[in-house]
Structures are given as structure tokens and as C-alpha cells.
Protein backbone atom coordinates (compact mmCIF):
# COMPACT_ATOMS: atom_id res chain seq x y z
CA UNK A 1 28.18 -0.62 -30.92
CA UNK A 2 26.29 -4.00 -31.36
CA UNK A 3 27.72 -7.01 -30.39
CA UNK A 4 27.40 -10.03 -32.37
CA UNK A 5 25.00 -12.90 -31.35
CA UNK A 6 24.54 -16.21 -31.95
CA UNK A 7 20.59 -15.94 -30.35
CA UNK A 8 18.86 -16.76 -33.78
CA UNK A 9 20.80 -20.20 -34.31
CA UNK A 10 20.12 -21.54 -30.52
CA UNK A 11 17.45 -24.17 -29.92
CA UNK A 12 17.20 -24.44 -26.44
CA UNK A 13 15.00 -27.60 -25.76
CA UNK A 14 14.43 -28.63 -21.99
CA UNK A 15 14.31 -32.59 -22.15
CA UNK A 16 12.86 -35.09 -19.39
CA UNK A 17 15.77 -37.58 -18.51
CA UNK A 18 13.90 -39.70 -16.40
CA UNK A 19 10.29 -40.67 -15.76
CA UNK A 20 8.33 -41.86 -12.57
CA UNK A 21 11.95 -43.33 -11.81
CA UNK A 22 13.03 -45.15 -14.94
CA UNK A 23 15.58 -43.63 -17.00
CA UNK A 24 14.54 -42.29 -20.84
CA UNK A 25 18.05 -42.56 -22.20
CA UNK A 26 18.89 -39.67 -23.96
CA UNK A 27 15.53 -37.71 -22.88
CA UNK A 28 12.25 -36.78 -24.50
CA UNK A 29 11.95 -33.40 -25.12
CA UNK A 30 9.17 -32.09 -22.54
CA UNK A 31 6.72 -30.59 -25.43
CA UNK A 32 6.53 -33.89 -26.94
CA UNK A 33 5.56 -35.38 -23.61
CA UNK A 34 3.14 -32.96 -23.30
CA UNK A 35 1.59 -32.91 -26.45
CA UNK A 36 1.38 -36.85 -25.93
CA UNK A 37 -0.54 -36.87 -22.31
CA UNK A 38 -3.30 -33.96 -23.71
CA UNK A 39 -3.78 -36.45 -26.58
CA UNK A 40 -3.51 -39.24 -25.04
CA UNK A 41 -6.19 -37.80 -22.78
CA UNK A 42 -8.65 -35.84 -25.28
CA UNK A 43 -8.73 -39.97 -26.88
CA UNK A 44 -9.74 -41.67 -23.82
CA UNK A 45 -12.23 -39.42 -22.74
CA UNK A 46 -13.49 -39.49 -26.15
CA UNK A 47 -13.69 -43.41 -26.26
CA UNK A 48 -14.87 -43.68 -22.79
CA UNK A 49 -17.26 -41.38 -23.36
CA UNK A 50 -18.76 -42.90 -26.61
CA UNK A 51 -19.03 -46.16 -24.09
CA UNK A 52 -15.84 -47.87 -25.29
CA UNK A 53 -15.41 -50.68 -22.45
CA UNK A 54 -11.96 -50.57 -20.74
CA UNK A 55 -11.51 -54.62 -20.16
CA UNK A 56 -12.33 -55.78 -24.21
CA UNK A 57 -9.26 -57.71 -25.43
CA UNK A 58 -8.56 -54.88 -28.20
CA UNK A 59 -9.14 -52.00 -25.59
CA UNK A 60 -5.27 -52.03 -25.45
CA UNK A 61 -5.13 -51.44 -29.34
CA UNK A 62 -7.79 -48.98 -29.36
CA UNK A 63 -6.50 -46.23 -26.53
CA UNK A 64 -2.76 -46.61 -27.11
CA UNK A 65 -2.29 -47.01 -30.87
CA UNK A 66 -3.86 -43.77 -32.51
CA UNK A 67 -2.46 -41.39 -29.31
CA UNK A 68 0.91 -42.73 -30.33
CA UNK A 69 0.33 -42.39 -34.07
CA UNK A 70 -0.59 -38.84 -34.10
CA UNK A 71 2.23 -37.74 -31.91
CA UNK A 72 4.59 -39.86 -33.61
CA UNK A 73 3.79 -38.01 -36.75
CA UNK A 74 2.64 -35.12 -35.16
CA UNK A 75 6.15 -34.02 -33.90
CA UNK A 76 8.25 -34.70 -36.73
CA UNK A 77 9.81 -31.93 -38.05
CA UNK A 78 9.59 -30.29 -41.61
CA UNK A 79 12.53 -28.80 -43.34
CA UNK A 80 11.53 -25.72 -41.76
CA UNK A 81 12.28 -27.00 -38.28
CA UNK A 82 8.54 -26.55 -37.41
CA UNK A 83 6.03 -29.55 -36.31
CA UNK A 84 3.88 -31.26 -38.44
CA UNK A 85 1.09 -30.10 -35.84
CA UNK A 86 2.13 -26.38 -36.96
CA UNK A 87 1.18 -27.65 -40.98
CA UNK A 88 -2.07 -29.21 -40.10
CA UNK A 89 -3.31 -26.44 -37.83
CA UNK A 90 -2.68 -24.09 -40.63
CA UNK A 91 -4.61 -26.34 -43.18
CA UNK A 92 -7.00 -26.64 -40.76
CA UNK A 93 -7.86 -22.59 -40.42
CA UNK A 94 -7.14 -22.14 -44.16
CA UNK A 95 -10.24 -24.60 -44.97
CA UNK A 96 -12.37 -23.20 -41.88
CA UNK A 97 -15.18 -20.90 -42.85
CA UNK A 98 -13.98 -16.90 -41.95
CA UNK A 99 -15.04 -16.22 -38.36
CA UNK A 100 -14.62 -12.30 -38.65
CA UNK A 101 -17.75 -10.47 -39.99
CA UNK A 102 -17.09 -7.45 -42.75
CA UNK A 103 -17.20 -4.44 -41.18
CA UNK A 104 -18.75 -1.58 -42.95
CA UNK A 105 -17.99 1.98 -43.06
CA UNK A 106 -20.05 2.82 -39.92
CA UNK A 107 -20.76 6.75 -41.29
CA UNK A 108 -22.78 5.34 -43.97
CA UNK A 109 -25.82 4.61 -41.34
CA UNK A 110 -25.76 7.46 -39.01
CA UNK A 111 -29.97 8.15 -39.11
CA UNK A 112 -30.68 4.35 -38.87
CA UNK A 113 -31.97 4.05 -42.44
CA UNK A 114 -29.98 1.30 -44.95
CA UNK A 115 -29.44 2.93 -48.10
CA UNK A 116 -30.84 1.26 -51.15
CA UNK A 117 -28.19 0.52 -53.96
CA UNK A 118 -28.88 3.05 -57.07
CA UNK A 119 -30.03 1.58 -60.53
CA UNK A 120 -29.52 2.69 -63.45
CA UNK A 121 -30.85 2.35 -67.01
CA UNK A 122 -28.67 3.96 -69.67
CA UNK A 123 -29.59 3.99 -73.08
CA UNK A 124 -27.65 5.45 -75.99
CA UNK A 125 -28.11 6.30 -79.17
CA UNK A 126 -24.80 6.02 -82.17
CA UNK A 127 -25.59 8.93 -84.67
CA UNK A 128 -22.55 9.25 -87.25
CA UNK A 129 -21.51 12.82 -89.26
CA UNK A 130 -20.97 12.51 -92.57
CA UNK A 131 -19.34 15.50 -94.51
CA UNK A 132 -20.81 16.92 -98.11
CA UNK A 133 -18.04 15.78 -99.58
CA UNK A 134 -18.20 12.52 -98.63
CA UNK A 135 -21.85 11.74 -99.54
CA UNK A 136 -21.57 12.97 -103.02
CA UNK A 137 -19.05 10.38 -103.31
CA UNK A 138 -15.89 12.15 -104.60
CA UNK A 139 -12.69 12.78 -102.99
CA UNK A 140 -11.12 15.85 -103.01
């Protein structure tokens, strides 16, 4: 006998109520934060590696802004429940060339020798019957 369960409908999200001793209110849910620190830190090794200089007056615009962007509209969620990451990581492999070669039929090349493909010329020729009857013209 099964019992019923209610497994399928739970979202169990672990949260982070309070960070480096200030309090986040109702909580960030810990995926978010760390989908926001490895962006945050893929971007600013990025800039600083491209020779961005940390003290420029829009250094504060350039590493914060697009980090925030992208997980801002990263993590929403679709109707489906799912993250917009989820959506453009599928795009993303959908457009991406195949990275799986075609594997042959590995019986055809037992000897070592390729096999040529066959060609073939066919040529017909349309010869009709005609009865007696018909080529005297009458009907019978």
C-alpha cells in the first residue's frame, strides 16, 4: 500500500538570513547568492584582466552594475518555476555547433580499407505493344 505524498509540490529553499553580521530581512535564497559572487567574480577578473583600473571614477559603475544586472534577470523565474539562467543555457547549446562526432557502423572497416560508394548509370529504354487490332484501326 502506497501512501500519499505531498514530495512533488515542496520547494525546499535554504535562505541566508544574515550576512557578515547585518541582517537581510526576509533572506536571500543561498543559490542566488551564489550565482551572484561566481559572477560577480568571473566580471572582475575579466575587467581586471583586460587592464580595467580599480580607482577611475566609473570603476564603481563598471564592476557592480552588469554583475547585478545579469543576476537580477538571471534568477527570475519563468512560468515554469525554472531560472532564466536554465532558458539561456539551453539557447545557448541549441545554437552551439554538435560536439559529438557520427559514429559509424564499426563492421563496415574490419580490413582497414574505406569502401568506395557504388555508381550507377541506368539507362532505359520505353518500347510500347500494340495489338493487330489496334493498328489496323478498327475496334472490335
Amino acid at each position: 500500500m502506497r501512501l500519499p505524498t505531498d514530495t512533488v509540490h515542496l520547494k525546499l529553499q535554504t535562505r541566508q538570513y544574515e550576512l557578515f553580521g547585518r541582517s537581510l530581512g526576509r533572506g536571500v535564497e543561498r543559490r542566488v547568492l551564489l550565482i551572484g559572487a561566481a559572477s560577480a567574480a568571473l566580471w572582475w577578473a575579466v575587467l581586471l584582466l583586460l587592464g580595467m583600473p580599480i580607482l577611475h571614477r566609473l570603476s564603481p559603475l563598471v564592476f557592480l552594475v552588469p554583475p547585478v544586472v545579469f543576476v537580477l534577470y538571471g534568477t527570475r523565474r519563468d512560468d515554469t518555476g525554472r531560472m532564466m539562467l536554465a532558458a539561456w543555457r539551453d539557447r545557448l547549446l541549441f545554437h552551439a555547433p554538435v560536439r559529438r562526432r557520427s559514429i559509424g557502423n564499426p563492421l563496415l572497416h574490419l580490413d582497414g580499407h574505406r569502401t568506395r560508394p557504388i555508381s550507377l548509370l541506368v539507362t532505359t529504354r520505353l518500347v510500347t505493344a500494340v495489338s493487330m487490332s489496334d493498328r489496323e484501326g478498327g475496334a472490335s
